[in-house]
C-alpha atoms as a PDB file:
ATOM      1  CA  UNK A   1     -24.912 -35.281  22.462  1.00  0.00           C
ATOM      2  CA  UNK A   2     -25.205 -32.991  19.168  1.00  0.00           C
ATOM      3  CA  UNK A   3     -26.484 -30.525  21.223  1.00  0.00           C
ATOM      4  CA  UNK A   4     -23.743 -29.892  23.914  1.00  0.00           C
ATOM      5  CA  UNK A   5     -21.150 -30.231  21.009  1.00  0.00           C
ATOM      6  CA  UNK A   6     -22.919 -27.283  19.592  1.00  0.00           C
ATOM      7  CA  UNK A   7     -23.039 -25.507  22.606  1.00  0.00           C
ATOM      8  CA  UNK A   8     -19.502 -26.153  23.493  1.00  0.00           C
ATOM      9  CA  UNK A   9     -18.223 -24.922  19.952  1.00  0.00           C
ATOM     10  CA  UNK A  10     -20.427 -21.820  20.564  1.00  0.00           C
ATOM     11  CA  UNK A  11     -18.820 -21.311  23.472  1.00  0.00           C
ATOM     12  CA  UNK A  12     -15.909 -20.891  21.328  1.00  0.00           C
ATOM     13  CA  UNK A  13     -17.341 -19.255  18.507  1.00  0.00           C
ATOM     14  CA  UNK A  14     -18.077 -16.173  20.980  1.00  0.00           C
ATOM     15  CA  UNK A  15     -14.839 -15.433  22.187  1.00  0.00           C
ATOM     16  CA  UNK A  16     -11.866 -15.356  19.796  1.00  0.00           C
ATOM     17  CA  UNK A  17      -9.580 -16.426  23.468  1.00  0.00           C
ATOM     18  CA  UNK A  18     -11.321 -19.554  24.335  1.00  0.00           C
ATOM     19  CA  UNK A  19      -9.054 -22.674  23.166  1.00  0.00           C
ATOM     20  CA  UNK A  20     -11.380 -24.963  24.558  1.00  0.00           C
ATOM     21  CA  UNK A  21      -9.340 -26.934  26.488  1.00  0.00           C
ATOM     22  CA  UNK A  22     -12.385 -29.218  28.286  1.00  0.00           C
ATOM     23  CA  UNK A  23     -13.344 -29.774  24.807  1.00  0.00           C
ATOM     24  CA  UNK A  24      -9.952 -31.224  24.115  1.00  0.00           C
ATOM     25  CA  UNK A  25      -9.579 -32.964  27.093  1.00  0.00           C
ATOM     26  CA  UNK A  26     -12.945 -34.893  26.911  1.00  0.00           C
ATOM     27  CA  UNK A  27     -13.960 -34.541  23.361  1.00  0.00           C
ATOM     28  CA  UNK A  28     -12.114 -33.732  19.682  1.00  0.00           C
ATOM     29  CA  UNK A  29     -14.745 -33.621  16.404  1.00  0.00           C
ATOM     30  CA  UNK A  30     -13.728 -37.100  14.071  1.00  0.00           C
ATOM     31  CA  UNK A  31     -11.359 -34.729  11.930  1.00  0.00           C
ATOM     32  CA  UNK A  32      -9.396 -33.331  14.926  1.00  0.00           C
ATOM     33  CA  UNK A  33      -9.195 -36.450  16.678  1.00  0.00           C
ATOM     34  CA  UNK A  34      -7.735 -38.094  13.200  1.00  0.00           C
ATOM     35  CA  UNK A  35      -5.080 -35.174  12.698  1.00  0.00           C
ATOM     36  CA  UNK A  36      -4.472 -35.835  16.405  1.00  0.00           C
ATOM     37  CA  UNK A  37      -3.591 -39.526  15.862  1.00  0.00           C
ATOM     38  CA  UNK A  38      -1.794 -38.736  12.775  1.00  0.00           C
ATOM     39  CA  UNK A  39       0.247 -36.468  14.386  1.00  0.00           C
ATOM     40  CA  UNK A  40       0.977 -38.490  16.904  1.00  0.00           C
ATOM     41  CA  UNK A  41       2.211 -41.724  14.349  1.00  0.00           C
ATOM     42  CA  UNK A  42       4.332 -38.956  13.145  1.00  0.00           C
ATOM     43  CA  UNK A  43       6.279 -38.155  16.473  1.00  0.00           C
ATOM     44  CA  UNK A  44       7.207 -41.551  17.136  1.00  0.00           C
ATOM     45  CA  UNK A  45       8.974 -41.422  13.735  1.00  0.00           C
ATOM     46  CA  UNK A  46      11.359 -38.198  14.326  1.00  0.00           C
ATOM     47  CA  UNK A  47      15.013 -39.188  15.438  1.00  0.00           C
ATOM     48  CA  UNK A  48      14.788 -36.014  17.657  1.00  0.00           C
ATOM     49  CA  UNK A  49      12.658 -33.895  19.842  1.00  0.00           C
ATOM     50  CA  UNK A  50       9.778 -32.098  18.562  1.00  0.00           C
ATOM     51  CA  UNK A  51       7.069 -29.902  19.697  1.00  0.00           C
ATOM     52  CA  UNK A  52       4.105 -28.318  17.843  1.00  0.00           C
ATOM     53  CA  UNK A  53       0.464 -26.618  18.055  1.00  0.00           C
ATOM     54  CA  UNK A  54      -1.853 -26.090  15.296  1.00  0.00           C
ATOM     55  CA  UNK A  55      -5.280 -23.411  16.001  1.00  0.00           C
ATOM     56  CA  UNK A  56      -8.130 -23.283  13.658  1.00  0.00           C
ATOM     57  CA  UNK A  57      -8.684 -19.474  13.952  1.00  0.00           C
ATOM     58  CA  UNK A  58     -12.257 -20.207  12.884  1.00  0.00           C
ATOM     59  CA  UNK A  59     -12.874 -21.917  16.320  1.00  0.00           C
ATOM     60  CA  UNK A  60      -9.902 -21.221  18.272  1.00  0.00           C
ATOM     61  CA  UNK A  61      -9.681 -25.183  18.981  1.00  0.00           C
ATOM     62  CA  UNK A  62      -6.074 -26.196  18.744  1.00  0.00           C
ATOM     63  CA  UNK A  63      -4.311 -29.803  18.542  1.00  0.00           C
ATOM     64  CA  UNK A  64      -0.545 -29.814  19.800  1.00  0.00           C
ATOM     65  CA  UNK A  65       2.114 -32.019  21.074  1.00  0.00           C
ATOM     66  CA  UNK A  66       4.638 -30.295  23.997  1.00  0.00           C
ATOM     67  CA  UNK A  67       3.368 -26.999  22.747  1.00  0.00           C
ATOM     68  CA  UNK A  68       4.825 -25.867  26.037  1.00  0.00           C
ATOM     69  CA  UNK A  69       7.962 -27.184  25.716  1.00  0.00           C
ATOM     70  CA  UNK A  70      11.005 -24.250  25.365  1.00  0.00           C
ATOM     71  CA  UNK A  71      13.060 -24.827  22.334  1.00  0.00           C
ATOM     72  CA  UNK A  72      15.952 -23.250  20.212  1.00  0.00           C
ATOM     73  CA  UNK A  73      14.014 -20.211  18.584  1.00  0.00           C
ATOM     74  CA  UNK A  74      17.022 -19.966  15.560  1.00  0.00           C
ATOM     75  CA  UNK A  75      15.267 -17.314  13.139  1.00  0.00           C
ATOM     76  CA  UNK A  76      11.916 -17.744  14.368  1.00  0.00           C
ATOM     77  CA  UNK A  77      13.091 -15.386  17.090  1.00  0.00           C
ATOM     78  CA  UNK A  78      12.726 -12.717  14.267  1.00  0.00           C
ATOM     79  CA  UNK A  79       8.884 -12.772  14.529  1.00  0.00           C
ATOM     80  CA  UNK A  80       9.041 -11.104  18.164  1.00  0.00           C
ATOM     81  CA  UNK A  81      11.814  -8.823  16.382  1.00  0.00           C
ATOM     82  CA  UNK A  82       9.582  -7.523  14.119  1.00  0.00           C
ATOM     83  CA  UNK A  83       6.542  -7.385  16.461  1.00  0.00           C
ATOM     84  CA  UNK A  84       8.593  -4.851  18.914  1.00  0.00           C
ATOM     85  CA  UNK A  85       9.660  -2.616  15.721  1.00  0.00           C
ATOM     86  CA  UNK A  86       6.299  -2.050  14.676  1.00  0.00           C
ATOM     87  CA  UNK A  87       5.471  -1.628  18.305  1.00  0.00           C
ATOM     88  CA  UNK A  88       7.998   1.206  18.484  1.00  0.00           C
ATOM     89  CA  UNK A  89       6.547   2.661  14.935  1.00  0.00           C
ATOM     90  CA  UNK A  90       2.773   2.622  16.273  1.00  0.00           C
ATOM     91  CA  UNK A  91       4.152   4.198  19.594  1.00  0.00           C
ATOM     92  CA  UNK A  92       5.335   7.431  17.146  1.00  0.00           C
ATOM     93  CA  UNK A  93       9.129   6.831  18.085  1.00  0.00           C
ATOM     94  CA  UNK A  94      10.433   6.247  14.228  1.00  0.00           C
ATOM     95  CA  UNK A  95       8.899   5.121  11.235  1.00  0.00           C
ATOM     96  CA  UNK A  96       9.634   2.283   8.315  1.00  0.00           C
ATOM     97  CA  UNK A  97      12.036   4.948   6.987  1.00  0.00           C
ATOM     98  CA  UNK A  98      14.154   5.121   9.446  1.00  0.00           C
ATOM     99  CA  UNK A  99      17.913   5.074   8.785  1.00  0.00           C
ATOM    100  CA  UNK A 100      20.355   2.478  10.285  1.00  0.00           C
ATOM    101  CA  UNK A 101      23.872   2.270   9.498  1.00  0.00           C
ATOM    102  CA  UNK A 102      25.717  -1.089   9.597  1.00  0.00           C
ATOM    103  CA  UNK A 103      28.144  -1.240  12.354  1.00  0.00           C
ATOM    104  CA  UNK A 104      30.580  -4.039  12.547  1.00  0.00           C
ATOM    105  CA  UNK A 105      29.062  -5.404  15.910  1.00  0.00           C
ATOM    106  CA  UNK A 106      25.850  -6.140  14.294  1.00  0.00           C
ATOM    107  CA  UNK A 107      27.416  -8.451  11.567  1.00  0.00           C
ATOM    108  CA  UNK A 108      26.844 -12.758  11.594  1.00  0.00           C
ATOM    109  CA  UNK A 109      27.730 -14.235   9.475  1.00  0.00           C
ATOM    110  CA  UNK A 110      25.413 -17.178   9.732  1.00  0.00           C
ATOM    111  CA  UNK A 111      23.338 -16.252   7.362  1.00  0.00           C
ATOM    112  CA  UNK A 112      22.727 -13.746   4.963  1.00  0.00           C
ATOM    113  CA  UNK A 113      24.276 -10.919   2.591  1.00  0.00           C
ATOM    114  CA  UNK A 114      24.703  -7.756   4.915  1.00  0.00           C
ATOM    115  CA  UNK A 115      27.401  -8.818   6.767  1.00  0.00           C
ATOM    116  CA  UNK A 116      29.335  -8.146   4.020  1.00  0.00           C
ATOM    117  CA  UNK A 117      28.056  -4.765   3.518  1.00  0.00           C
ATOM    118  CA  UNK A 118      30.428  -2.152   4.360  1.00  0.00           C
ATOM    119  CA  UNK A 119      30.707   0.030   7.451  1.00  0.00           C
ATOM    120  CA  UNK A 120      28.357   2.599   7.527  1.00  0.00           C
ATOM    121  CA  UNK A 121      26.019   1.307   4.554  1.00  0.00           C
ATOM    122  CA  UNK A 122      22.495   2.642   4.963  1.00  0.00           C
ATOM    123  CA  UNK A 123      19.450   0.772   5.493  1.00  0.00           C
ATOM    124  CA  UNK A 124      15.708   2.262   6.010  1.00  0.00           C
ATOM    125  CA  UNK A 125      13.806  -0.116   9.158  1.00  0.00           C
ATOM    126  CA  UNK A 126      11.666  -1.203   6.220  1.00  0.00           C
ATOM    127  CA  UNK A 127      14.128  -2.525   4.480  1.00  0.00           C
ATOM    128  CA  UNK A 128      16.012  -4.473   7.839  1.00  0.00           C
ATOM    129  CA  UNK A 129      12.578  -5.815   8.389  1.00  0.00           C
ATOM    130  CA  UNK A 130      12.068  -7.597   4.849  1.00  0.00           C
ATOM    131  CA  UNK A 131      15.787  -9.005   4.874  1.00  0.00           C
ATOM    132  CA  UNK A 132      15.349 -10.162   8.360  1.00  0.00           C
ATOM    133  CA  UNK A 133      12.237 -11.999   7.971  1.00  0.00           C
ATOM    134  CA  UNK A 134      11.911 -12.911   3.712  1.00  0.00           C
ATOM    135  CA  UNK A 135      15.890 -13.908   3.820  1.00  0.00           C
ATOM    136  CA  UNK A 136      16.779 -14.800   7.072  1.00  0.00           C
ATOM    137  CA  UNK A 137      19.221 -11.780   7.011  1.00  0.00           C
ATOM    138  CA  UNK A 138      20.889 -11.826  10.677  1.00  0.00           C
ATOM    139  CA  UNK A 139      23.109  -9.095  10.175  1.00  0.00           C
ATOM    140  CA  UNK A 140      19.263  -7.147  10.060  1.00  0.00           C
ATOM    141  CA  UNK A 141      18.384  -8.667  12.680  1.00  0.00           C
ATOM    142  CA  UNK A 142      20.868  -7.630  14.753  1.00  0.00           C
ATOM    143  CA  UNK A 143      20.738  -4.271  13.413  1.00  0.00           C
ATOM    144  CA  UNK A 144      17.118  -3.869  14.593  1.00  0.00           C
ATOM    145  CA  UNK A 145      17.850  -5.404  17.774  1.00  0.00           C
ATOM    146  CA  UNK A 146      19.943  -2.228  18.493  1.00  0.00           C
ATOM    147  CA  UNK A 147      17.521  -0.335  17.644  1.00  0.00           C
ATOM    148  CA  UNK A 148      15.427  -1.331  19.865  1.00  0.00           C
ATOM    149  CA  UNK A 149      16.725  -3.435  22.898  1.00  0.00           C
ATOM    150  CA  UNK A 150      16.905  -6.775  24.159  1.00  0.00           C
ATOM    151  CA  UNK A 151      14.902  -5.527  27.327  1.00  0.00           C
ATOM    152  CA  UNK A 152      12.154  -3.938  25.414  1.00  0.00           C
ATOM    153  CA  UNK A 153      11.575  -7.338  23.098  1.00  0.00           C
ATOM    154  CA  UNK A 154      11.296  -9.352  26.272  1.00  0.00           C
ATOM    155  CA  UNK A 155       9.203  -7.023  27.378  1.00  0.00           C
ATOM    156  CA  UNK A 156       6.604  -6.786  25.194  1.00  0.00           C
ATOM    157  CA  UNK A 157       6.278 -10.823  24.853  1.00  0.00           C
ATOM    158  CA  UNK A 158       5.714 -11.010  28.698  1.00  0.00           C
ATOM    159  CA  UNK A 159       3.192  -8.153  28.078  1.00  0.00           C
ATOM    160  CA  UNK A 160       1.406 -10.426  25.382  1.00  0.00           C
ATOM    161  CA  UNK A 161       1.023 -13.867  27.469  1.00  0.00           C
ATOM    162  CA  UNK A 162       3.947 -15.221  25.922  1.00  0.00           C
ATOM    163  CA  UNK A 163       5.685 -17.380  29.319  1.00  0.00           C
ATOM    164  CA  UNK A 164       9.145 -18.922  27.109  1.00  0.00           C
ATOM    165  CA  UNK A 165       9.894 -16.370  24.272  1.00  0.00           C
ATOM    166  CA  UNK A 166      13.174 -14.735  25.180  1.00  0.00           C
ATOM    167  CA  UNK A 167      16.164 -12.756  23.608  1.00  0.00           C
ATOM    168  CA  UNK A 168      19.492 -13.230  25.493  1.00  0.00           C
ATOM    169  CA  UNK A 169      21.187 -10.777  23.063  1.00  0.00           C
ATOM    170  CA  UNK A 170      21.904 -10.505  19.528  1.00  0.00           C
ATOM    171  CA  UNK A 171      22.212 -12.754  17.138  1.00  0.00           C
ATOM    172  CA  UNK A 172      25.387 -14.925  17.459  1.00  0.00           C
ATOM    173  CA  UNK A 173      25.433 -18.024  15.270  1.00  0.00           C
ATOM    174  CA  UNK A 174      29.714 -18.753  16.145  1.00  0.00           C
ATOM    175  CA  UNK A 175      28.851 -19.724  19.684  1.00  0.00           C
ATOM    176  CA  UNK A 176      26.797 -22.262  21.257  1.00  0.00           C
ATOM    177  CA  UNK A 177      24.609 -20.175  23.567  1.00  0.00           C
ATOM    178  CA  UNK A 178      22.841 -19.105  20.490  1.00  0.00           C
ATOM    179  CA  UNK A 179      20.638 -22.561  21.193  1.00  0.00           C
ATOM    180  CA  UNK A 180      20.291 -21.102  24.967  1.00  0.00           C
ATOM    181  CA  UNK A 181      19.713 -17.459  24.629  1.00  0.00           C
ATOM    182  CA  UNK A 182      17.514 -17.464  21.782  1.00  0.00           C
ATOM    183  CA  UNK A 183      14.241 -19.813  22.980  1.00  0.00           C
ATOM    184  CA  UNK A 184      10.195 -20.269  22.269  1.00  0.00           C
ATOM    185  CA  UNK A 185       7.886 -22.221  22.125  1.00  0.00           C
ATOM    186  CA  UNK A 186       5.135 -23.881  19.321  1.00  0.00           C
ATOM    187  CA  UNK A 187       2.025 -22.091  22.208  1.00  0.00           C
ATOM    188  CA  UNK A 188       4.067 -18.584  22.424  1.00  0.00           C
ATOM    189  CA  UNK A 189       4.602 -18.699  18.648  1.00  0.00           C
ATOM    190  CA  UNK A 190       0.832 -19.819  17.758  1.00  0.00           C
ATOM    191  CA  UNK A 191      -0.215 -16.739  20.396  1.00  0.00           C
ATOM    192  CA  UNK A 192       1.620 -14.134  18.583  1.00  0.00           C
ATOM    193  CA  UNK A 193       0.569 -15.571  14.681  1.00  0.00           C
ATOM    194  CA  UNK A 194      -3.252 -15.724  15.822  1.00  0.00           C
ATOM    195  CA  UNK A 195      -3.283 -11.902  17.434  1.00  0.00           C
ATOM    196  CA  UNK A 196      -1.923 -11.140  14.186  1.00  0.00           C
ATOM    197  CA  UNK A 197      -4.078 -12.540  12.101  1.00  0.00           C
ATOM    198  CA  UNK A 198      -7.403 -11.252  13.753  1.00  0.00           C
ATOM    199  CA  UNK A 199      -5.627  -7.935  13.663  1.00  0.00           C
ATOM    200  CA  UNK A 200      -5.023  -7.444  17.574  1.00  0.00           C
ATOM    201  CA  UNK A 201      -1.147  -7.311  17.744  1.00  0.00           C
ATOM    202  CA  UNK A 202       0.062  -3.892  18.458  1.00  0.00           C
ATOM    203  CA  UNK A 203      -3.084  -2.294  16.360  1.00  0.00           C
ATOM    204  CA  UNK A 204      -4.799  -3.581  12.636  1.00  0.00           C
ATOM    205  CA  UNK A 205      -2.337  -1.653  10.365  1.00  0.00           C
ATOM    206  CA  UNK A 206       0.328  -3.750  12.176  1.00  0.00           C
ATOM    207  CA  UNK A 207      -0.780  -6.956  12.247  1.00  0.00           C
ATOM    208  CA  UNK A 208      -1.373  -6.450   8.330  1.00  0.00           C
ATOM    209  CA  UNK A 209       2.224  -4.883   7.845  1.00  0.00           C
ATOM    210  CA  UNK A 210       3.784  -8.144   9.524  1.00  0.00           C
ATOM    211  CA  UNK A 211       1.824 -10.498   7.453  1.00  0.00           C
ATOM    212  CA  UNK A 212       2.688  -8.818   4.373  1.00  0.00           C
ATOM    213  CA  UNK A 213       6.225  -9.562   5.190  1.00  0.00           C
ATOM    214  CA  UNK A 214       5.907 -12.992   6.505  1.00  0.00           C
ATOM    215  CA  UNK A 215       3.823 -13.550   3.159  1.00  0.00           C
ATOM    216  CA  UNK A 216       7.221 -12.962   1.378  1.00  0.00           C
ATOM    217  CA  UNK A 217       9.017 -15.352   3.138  1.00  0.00           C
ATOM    218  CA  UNK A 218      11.556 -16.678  -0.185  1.00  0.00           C
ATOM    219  CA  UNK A 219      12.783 -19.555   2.364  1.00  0.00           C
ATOM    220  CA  UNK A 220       9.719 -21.980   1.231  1.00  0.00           C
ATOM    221  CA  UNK A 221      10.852 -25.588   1.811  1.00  0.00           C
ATOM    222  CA  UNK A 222       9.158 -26.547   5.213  1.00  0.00           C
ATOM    223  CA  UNK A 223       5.489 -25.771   5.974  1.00  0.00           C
ATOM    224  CA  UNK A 224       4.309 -24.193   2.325  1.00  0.00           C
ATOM    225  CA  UNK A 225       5.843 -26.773   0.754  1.00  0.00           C
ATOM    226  CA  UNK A 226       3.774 -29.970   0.330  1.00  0.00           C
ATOM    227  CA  UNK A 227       0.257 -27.025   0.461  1.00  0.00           C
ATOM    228  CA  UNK A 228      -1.672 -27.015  -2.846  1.00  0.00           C
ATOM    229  CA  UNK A 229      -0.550 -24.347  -5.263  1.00  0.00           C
ATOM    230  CA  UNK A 230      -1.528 -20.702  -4.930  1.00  0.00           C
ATOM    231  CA  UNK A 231      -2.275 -20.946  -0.927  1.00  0.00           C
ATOM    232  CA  UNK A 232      -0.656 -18.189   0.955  1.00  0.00           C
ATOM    233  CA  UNK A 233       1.351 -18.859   4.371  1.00  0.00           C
ATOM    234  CA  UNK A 234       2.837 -16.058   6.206  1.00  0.00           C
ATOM    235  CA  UNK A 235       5.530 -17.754   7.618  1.00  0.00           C
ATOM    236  CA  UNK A 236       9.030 -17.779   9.436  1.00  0.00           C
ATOM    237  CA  UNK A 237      11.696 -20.322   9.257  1.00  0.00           C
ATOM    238  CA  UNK A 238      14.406 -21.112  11.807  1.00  0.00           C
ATOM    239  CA  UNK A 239      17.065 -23.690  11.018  1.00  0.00           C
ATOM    240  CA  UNK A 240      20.363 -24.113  13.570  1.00  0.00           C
ATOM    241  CA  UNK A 241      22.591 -27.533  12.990  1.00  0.00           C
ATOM    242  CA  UNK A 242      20.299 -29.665  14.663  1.00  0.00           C
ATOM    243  CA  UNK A 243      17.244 -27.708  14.989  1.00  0.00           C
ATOM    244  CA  UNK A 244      14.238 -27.052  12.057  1.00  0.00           C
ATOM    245  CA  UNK A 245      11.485 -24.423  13.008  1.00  0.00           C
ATOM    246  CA  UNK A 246       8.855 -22.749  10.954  1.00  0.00           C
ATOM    247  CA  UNK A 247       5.607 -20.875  12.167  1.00  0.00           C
ATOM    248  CA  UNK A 248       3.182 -19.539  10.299  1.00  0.00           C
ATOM    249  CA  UNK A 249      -0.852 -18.348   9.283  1.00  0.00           C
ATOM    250  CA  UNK A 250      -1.902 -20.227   6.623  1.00  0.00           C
ATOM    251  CA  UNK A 251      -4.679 -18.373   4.894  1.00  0.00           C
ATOM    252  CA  UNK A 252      -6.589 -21.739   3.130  1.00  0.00           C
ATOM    253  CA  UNK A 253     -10.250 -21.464   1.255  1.00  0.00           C
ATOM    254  CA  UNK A 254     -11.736 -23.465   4.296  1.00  0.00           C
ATOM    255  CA  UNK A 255     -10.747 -21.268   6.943  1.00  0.00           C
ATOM    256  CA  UNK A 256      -7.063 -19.976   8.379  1.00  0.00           C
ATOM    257  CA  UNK A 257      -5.024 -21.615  10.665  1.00  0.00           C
ATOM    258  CA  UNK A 258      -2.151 -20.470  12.807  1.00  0.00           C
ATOM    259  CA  UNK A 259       0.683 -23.861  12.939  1.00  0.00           C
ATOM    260  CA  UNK A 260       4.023 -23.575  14.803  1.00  0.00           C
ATOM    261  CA  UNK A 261       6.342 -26.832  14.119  1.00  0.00           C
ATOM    262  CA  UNK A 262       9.774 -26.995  16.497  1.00  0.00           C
ATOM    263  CA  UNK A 263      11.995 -29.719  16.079  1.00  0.00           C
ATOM    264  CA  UNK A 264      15.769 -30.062  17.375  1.00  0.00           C
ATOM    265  CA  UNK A 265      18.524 -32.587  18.521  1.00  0.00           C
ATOM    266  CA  UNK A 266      17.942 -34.138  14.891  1.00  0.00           C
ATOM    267  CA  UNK A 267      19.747 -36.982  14.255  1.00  0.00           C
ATOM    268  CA  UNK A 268      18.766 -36.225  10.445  1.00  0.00           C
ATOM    269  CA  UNK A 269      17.777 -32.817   9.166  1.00  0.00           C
ATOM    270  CA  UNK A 270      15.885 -34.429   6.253  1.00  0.00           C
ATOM    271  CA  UNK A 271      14.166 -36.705   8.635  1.00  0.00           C
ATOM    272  CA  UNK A 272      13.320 -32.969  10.902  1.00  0.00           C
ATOM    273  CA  UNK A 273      12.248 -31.858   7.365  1.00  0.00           C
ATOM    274  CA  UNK A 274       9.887 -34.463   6.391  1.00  0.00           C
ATOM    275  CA  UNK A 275       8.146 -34.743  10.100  1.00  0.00           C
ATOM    276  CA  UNK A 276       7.383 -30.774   9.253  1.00  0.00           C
ATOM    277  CA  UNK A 277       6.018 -31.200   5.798  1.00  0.00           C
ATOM    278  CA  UNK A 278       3.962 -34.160   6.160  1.00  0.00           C
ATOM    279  CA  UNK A 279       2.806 -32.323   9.349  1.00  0.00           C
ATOM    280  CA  UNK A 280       1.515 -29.197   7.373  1.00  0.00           C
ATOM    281  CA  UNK A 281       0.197 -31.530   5.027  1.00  0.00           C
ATOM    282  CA  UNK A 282      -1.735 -33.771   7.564  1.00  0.00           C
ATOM    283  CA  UNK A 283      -3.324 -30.260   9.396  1.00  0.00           C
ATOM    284  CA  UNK A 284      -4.710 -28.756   5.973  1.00  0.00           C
ATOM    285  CA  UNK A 285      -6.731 -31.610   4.942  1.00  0.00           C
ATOM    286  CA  UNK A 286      -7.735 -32.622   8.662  1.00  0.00           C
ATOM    287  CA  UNK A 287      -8.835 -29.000   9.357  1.00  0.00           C
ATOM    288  CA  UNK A 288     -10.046 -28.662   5.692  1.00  0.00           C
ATOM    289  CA  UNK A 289     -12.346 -31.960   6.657  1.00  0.00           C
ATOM    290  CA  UNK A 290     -12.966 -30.166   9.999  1.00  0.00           C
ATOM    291  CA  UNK A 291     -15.007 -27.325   8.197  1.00  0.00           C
ATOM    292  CA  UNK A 292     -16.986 -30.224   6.310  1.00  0.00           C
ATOM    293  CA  UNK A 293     -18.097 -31.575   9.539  1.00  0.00           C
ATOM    294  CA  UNK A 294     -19.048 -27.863  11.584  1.00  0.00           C
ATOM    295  CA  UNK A 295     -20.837 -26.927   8.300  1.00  0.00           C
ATOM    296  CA  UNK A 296     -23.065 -30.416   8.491  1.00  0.00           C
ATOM    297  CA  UNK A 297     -23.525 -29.710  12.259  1.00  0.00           C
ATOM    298  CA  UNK A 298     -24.695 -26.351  11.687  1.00  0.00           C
ATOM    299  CA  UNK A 299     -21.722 -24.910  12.834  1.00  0.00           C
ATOM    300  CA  UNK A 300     -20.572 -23.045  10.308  1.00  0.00           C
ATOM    301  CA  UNK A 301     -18.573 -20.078  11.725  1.00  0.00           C
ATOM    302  CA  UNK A 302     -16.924 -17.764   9.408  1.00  0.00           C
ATOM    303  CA  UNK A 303     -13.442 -15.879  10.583  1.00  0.00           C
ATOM    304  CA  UNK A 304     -13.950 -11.809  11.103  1.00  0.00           C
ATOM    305  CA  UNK A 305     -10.252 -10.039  12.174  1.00  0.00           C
ATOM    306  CA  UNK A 306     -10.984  -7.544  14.856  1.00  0.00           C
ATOM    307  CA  UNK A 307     -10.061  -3.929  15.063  1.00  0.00           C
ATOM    308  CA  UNK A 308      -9.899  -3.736  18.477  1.00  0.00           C
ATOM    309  CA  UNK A 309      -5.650  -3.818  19.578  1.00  0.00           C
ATOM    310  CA  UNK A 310      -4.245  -5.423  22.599  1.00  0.00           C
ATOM    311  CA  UNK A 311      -3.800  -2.876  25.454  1.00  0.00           C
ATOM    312  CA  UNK A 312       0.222  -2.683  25.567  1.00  0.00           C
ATOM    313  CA  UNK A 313       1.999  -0.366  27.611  1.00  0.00           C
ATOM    314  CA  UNK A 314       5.653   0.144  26.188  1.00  0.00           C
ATOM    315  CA  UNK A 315       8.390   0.203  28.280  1.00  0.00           C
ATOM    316  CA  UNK A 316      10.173   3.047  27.372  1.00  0.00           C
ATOM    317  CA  UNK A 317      13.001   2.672  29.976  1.00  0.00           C
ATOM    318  CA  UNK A 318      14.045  -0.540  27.289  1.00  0.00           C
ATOM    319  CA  UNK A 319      14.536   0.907  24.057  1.00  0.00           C
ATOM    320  CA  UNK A 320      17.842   0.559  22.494  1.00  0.00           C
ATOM    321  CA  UNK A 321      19.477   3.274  20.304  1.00  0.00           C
END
């Protein structure tokens, strides 16, 4: 039995893709199947709908719960934002310094301080990208949306696997299709976070970039929040009435992890809130106890990022102006 565990985890262990979905069908290690069950005594306590999936990068196993299921994206739909910016950059058609002036059909006032910026104000990309992403700045996001298209985005997310990660247009937090035209999933979100984190999405220097500014996420009260002290998350929030999101790497001693929580039609937002921290909580010590176990099996795999990028081709005919 030992030994066709072993061979099915190196299985996984050679190819950074494999999720080893006949392994989860027909067999999860004691400390998956435990944050499995946990998980699932969690669920059944959320007034609400929820969806999540959680991938030890390590082993590219993942536990999840509708991971498939489309939700409201809120601000999390600023991660695919910033992956088709730096998409543009590597492609050589502007760089981080790039000026954008605020135009009053970019502004929401939703969230964040440049909508009340006035006409005209200058902003480099670089620093759109870190208001978009560390404050939840929509007025940015918008901003960089224009820059480059609503076609291109959904482009390049098709072009990376991702099946229900979509942009319907800007940002518009007054009106109610902002739960319809801004969707994702936990699986599309978990995709994009693991690429980046073995360097693969757009090319190295990118993936770093974007986890350098997910790293200074200042909105800190979901997933990071119950973590021991001094553990880094790159992470994204997304909160929308109803609906609490965050996604994230989270970069612990016993190996990283790439989580994506979703949770909407809340009948209590501090209920949605504690389902997502005692969530995070649950998956660090389960996959923390997880490394115990592949280290006593001989299984002891160690992370390495790649160099090697996704082949992307750009669709040129979709970028904005």
């Amino acid at each position: 039995m030992l030994r066709r565990i072993a061979a099915t985890f190196a299985a996984c262990a050679m190819s950074w893709w494999v999720v080893c979905a006949p392994a989860r069908a027909t067999y999860l290690p004691q400390p998956l199947a435990q944050l499995h069950a946990q998980a699932g005594a969690l669920v059944r306590s959320v007034p609400g709908d929820v969806a999540f999936e959680i991938e030890d990068l390590t082993t590219g196993i993942s536990v999840g719960y509708r991971e498939n299921a489309s939700m409201p994206a809120a601000s999390v739909i600023k991660v695919p934002v910033m992956v088709q910016v730096f998409a543009e950059i590597v492609a050589g058609r502007f760089t981080l310094q790039r000026v954008l002036h605020v135009r009053n059909e970019d502004r929401d006032y939703g969230w964040g301080d440049l909508a009340y910026a006035p006409t005209g104000a200058p902003y480099t990309v670089d620093q759109l990208l870190h208001a978009m992403i560390d404050r939840s700045d929509n007025t940015a996001a918008n901003m960089l949306i224009r820059l480059v298209g609503v076609r291109a985005i959904d482009h390049t997310m098709r072009a990376l696997g991702l099946r229900h990660t979509w942009l319907g247009g800007e940002i518009r937090t007054d009106r109610w299709s902002v739960r319809t035209k801004l969707r994702t999933s936990p699986a599309d979100m978990v995709r994009l976070l693991s690429l980046m984190a073995r360097g693969r999405l757009i090319d190295a220097w990118a993936s770093r970039e974007m986890i350098a500014i997910l790293k200074d996420d200042e909105i800190d009260g979901l997933l990071p929040e119950p973590l021991p002290h001094g553990v880094p998350v790159a992470h994204k929030t997304g909160s929308l009435g109803d609906t609490l999101n965050d996604v994230g790497i989270v970069y612990a001693s016993h190996g990283p992890y790439a989580i994506a929580v979703m949770t909407t039609h809340l009948d209590d937002l501090d209920a949605g809130t504690a389902f997502v921290r005692a969530l995070s909580l649950d998956a660090y010590e389960h996959l923390r106890s997880f490394a115990r176990w592949r280290r006593n099996a001989g299984l002891d795999y160690r992370f390495i990022p790649s160099a090697t990028p996704l082949p992307l081709t750009p669709d040129l005919s979709a970028w904005g102006g």
